[in-house]
C-alpha atoms as a PDB file:
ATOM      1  CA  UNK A   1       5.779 -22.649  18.349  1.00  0.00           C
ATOM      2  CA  UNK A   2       4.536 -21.375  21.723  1.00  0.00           C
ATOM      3  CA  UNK A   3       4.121 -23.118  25.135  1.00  0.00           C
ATOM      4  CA  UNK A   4       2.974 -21.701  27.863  1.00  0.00           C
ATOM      5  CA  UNK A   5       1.920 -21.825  31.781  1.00  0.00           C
ATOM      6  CA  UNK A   6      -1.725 -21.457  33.318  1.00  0.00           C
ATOM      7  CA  UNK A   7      -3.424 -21.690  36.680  1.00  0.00           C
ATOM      8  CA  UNK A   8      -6.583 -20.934  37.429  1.00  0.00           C
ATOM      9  CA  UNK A   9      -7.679 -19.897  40.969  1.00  0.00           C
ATOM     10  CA  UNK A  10     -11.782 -20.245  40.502  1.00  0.00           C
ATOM     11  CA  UNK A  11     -13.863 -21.062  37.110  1.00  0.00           C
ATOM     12  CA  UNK A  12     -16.193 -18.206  35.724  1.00  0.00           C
ATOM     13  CA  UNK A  13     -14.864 -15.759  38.174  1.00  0.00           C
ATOM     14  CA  UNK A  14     -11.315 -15.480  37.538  1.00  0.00           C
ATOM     15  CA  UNK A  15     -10.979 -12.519  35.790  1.00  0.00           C
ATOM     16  CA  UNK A  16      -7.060 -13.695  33.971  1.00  0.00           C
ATOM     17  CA  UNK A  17      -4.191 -15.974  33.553  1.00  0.00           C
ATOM     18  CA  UNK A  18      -0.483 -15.332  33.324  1.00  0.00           C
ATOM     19  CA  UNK A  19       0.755 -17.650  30.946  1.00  0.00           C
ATOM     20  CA  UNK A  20       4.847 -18.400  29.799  1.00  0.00           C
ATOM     21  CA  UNK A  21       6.289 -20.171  26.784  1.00  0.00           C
ATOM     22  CA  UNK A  22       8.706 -22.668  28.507  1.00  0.00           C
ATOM     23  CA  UNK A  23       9.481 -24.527  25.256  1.00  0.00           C
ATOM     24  CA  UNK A  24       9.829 -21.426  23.409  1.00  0.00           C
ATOM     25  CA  UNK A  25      13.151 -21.061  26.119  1.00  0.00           C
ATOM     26  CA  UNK A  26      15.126 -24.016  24.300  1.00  0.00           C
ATOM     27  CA  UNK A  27      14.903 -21.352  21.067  1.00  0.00           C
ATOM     28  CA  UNK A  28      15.593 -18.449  23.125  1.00  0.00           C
ATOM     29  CA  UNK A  29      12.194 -16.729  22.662  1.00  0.00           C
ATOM     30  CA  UNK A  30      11.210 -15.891  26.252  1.00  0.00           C
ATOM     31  CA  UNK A  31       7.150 -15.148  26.150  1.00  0.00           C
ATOM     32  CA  UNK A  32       5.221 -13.926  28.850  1.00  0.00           C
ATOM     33  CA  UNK A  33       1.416 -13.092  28.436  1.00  0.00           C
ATOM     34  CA  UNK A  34      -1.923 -12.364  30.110  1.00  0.00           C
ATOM     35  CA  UNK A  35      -6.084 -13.394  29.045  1.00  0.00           C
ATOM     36  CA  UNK A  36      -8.416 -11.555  30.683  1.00  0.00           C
ATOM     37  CA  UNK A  37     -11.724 -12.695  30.484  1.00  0.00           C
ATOM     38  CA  UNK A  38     -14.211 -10.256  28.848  1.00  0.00           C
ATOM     39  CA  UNK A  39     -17.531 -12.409  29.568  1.00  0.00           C
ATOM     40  CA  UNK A  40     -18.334 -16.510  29.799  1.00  0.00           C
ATOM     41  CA  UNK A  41     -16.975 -16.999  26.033  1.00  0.00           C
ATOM     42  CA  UNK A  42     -14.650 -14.643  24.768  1.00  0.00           C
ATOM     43  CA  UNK A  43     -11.448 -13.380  26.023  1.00  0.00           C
ATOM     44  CA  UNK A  44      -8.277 -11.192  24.793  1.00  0.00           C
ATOM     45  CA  UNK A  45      -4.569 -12.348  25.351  1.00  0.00           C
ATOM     46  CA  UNK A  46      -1.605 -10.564  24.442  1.00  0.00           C
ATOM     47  CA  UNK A  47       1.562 -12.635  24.246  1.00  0.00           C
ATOM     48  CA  UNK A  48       4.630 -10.753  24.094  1.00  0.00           C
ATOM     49  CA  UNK A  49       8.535 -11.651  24.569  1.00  0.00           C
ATOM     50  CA  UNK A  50      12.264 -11.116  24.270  1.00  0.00           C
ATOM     51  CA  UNK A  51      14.177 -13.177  21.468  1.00  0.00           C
ATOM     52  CA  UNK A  52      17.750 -13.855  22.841  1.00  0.00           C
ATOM     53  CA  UNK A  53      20.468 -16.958  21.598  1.00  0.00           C
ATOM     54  CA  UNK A  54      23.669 -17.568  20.682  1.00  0.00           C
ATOM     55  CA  UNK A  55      24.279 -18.957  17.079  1.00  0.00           C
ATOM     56  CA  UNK A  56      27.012 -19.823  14.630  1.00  0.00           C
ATOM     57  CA  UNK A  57      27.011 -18.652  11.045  1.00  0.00           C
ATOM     58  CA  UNK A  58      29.488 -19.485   8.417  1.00  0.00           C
ATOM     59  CA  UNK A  59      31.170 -17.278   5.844  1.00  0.00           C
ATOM     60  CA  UNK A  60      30.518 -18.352   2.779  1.00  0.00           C
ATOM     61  CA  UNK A  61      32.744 -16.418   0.736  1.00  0.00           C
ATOM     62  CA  UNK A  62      35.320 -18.000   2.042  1.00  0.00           C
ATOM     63  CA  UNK A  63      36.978 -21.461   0.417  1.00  0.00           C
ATOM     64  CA  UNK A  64      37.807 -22.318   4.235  1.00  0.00           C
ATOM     65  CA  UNK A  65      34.773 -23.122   6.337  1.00  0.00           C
ATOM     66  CA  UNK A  66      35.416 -20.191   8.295  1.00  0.00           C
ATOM     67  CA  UNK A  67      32.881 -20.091  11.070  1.00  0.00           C
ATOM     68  CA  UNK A  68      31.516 -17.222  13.795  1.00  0.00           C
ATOM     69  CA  UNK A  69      28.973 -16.471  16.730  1.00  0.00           C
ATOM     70  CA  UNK A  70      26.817 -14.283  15.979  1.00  0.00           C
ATOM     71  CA  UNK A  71      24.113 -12.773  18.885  1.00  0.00           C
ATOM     72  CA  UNK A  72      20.027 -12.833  17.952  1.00  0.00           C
ATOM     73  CA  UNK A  73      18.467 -10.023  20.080  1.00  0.00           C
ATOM     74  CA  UNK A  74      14.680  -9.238  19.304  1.00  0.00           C
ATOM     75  CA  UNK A  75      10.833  -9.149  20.260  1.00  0.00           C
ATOM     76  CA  UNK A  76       7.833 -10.503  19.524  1.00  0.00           C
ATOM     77  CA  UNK A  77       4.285  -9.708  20.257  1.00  0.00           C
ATOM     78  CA  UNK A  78       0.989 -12.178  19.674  1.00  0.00           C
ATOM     79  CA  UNK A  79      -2.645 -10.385  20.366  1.00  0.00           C
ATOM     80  CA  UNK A  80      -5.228 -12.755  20.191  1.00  0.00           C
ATOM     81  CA  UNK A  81      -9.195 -12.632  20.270  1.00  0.00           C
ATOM     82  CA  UNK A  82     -10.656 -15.981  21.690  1.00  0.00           C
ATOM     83  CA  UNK A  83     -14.065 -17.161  21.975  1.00  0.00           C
ATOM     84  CA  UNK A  84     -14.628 -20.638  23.073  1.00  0.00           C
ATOM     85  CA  UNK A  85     -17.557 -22.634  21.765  1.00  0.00           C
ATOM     86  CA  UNK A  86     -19.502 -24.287  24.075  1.00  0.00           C
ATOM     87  CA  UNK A  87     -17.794 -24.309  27.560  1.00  0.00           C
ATOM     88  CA  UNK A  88     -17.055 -21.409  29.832  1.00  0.00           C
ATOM     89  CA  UNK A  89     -13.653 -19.784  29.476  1.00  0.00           C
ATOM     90  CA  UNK A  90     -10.906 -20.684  30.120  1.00  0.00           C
ATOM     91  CA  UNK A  91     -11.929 -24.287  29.822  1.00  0.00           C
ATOM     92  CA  UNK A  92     -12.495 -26.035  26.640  1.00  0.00           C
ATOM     93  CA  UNK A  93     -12.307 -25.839  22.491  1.00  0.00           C
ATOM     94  CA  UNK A  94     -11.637 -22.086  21.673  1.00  0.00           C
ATOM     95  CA  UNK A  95     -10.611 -20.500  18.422  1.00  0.00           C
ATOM     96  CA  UNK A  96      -8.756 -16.995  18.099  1.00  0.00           C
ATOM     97  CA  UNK A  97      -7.835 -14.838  15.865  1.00  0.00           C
ATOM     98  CA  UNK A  98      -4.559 -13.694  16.006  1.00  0.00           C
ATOM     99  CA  UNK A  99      -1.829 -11.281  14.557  1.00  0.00           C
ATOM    100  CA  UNK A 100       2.012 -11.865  15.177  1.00  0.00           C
ATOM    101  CA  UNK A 101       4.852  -9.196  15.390  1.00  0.00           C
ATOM    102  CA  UNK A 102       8.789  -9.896  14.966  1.00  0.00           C
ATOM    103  CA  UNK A 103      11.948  -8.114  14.868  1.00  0.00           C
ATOM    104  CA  UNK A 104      15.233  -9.810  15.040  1.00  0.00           C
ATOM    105  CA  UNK A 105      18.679  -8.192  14.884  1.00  0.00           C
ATOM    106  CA  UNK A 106      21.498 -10.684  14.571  1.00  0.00           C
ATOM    107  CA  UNK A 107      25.001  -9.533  15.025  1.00  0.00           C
ATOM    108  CA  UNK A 108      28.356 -10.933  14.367  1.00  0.00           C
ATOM    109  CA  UNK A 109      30.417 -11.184  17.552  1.00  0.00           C
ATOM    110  CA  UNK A 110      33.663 -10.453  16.638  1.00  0.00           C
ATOM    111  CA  UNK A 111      32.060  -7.534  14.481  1.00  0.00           C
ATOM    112  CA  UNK A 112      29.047  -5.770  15.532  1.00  0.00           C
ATOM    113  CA  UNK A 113      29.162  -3.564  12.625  1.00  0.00           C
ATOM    114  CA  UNK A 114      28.228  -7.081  10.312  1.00  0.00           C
ATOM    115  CA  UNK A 115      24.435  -7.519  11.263  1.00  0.00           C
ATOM    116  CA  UNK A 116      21.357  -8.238   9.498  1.00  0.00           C
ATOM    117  CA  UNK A 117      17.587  -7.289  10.907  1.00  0.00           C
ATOM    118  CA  UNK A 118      15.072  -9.137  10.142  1.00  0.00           C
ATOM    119  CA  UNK A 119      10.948  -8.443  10.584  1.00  0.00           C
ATOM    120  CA  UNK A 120       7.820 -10.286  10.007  1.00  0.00           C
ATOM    121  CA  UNK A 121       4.181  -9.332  10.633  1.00  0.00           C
ATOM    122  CA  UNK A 122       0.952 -11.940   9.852  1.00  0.00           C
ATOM    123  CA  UNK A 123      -1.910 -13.280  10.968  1.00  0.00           C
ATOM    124  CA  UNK A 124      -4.108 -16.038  11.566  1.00  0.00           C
ATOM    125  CA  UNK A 125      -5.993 -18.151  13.512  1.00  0.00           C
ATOM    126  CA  UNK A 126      -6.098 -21.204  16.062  1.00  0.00           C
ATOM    127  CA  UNK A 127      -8.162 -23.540  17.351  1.00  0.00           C
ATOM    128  CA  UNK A 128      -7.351 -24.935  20.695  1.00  0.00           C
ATOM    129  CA  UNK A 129      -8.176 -26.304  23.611  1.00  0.00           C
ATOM    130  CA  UNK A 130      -7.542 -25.143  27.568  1.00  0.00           C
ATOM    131  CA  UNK A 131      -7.994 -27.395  30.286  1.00  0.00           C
ATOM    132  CA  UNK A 132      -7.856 -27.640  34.193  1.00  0.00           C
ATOM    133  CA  UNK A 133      -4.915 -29.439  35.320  1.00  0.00           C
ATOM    134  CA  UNK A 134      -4.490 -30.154  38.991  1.00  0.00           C
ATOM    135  CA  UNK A 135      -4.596 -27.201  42.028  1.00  0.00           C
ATOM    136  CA  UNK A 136      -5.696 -25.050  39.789  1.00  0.00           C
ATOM    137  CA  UNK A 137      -2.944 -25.183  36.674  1.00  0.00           C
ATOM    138  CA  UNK A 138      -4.619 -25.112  33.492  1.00  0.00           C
ATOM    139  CA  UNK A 139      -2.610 -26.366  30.312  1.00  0.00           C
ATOM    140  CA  UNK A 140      -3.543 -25.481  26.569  1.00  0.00           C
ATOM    141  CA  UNK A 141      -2.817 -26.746  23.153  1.00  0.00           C
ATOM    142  CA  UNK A 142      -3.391 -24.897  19.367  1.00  0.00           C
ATOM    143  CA  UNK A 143      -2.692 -25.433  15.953  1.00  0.00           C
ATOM    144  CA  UNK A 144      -3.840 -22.933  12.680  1.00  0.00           C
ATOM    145  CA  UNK A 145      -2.687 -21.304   9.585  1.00  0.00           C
ATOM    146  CA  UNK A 146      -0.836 -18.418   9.364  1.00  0.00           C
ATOM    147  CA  UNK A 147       0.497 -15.650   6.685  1.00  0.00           C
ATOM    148  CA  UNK A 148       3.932 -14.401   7.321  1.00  0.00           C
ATOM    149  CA  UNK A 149       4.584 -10.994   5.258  1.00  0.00           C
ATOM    150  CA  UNK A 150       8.669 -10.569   6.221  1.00  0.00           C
ATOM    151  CA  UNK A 151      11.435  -8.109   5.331  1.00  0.00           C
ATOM    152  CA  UNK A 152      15.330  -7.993   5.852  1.00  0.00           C
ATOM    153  CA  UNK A 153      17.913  -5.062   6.003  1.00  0.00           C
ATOM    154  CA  UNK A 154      22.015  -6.223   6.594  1.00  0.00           C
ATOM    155  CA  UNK A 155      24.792  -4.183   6.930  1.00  0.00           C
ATOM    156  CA  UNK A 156      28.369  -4.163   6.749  1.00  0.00           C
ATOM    157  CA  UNK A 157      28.575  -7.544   4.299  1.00  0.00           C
ATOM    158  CA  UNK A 158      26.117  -9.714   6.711  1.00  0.00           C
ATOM    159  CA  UNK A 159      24.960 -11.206   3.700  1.00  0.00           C
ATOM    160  CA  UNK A 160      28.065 -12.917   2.615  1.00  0.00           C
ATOM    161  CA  UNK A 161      27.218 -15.548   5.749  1.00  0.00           C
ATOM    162  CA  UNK A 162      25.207 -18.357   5.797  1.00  0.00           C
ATOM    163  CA  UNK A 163      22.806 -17.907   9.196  1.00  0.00           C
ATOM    164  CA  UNK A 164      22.058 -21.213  10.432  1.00  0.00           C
ATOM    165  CA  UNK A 165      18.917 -20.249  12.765  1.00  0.00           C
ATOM    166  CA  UNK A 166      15.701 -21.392  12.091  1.00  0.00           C
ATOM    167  CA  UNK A 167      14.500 -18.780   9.445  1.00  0.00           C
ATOM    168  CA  UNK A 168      11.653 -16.031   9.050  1.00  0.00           C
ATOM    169  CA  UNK A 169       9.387 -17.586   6.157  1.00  0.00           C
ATOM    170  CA  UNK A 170       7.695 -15.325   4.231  1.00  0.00           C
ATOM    171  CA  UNK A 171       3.792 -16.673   3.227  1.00  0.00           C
ATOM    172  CA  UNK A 172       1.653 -19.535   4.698  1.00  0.00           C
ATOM    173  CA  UNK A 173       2.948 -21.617   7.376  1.00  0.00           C
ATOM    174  CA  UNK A 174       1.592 -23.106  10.753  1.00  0.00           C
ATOM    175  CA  UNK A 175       1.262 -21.581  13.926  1.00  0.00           C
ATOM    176  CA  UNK A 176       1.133 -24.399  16.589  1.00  0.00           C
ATOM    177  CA  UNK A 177       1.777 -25.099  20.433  1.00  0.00           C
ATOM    178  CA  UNK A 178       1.233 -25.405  24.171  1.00  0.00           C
ATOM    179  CA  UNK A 179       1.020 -23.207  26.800  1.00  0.00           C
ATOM    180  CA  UNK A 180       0.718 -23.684  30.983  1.00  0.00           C
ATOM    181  CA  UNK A 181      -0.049 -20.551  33.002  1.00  0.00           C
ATOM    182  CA  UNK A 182      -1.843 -19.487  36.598  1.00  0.00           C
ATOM    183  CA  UNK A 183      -4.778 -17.626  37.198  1.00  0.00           C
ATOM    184  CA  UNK A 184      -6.765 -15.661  39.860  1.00  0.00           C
END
């Protein structure tokens, strides 16, 4: 999911918006980004971000429920291509093409030598729809299909624990969410 923050100073002649993912924060995927207008209708944003939480896995190799915190440090990176279909951009319905970059390396706490990394790269696309808000914020909301293509490396026995963060999926899924930003 991504959220995100938008203001925009003057229509048509803004030339960007910096936009954050404040929901994404609760999941510890901190996303910053920037759209640049290229004319009336189409624009290019590039979303990236830092992937940081705290989690607890269990081992479950063990007959005791035997559990540890384990560290999630990564990126991600979203380019998309918009072009909005019938009102001037930033405002109204857009959709974008997009592709989507991920690497997480989770580490157990009390071992950093137990860790598993975990990647996924796909594509997709949105539709959505930007809006003015008030003194110039602008807010946005998207939804589309996407195609996940993952991979995953441990080492040191990583595998004998159950992670209990939301997983990678490999294949179709959805890519949905909202995003607030501010613009000049």
């Amino acid at each position: 999911m991504a959220c995100g923050l938008q203001v925009q100073g003057q229509e048509q002649e803004g030339t960007g918006i910096i936009k954050t993912n404040p929901l994404g924060w609760f999941a510890g995927q901190f996303q910053f980004g920037y759209e640049h207008f290229l004319s009336e209708k189409l624009s290019v944003q590039v979303l990236p971000g830092v992937i940081f939480s705290k989690t607890t896995v269990s081992d479950s190799a063990s007959f005791i429920l035997d559990t540890y915190d384990a560290t999630r440090l990564g990126f991600i990176v979203v380019p998309e291509l918009r072009y909005y279909l019938g009102d001037v951009a930033p405002d109204g319905l857009y959709i974008a093409p997009f592709a989507r970059f991920r690497a997480v390396r989770t580490t157990i706490d009390s071992d950093p030598d137990v860790k598993r990394v975990r990647g996924a790269i796909g594509g997709g696309f949105v539709l959505g729809y930007q809006y003015q808000l008030a003194n110039g914020l602008t807010g946005e909301l998207f939804i589309g299909p996407q195609y996940k293509s993952t991979s995953s490396e441990t080492e040191g026995g990583f595998d004998r624990y159950e992670d209990l963060s939301l997983p990678e999926n490999e294949g179709m899924g959805v890519r949905f969410g909202a995003n607030i930003g501010i613009g000049w």
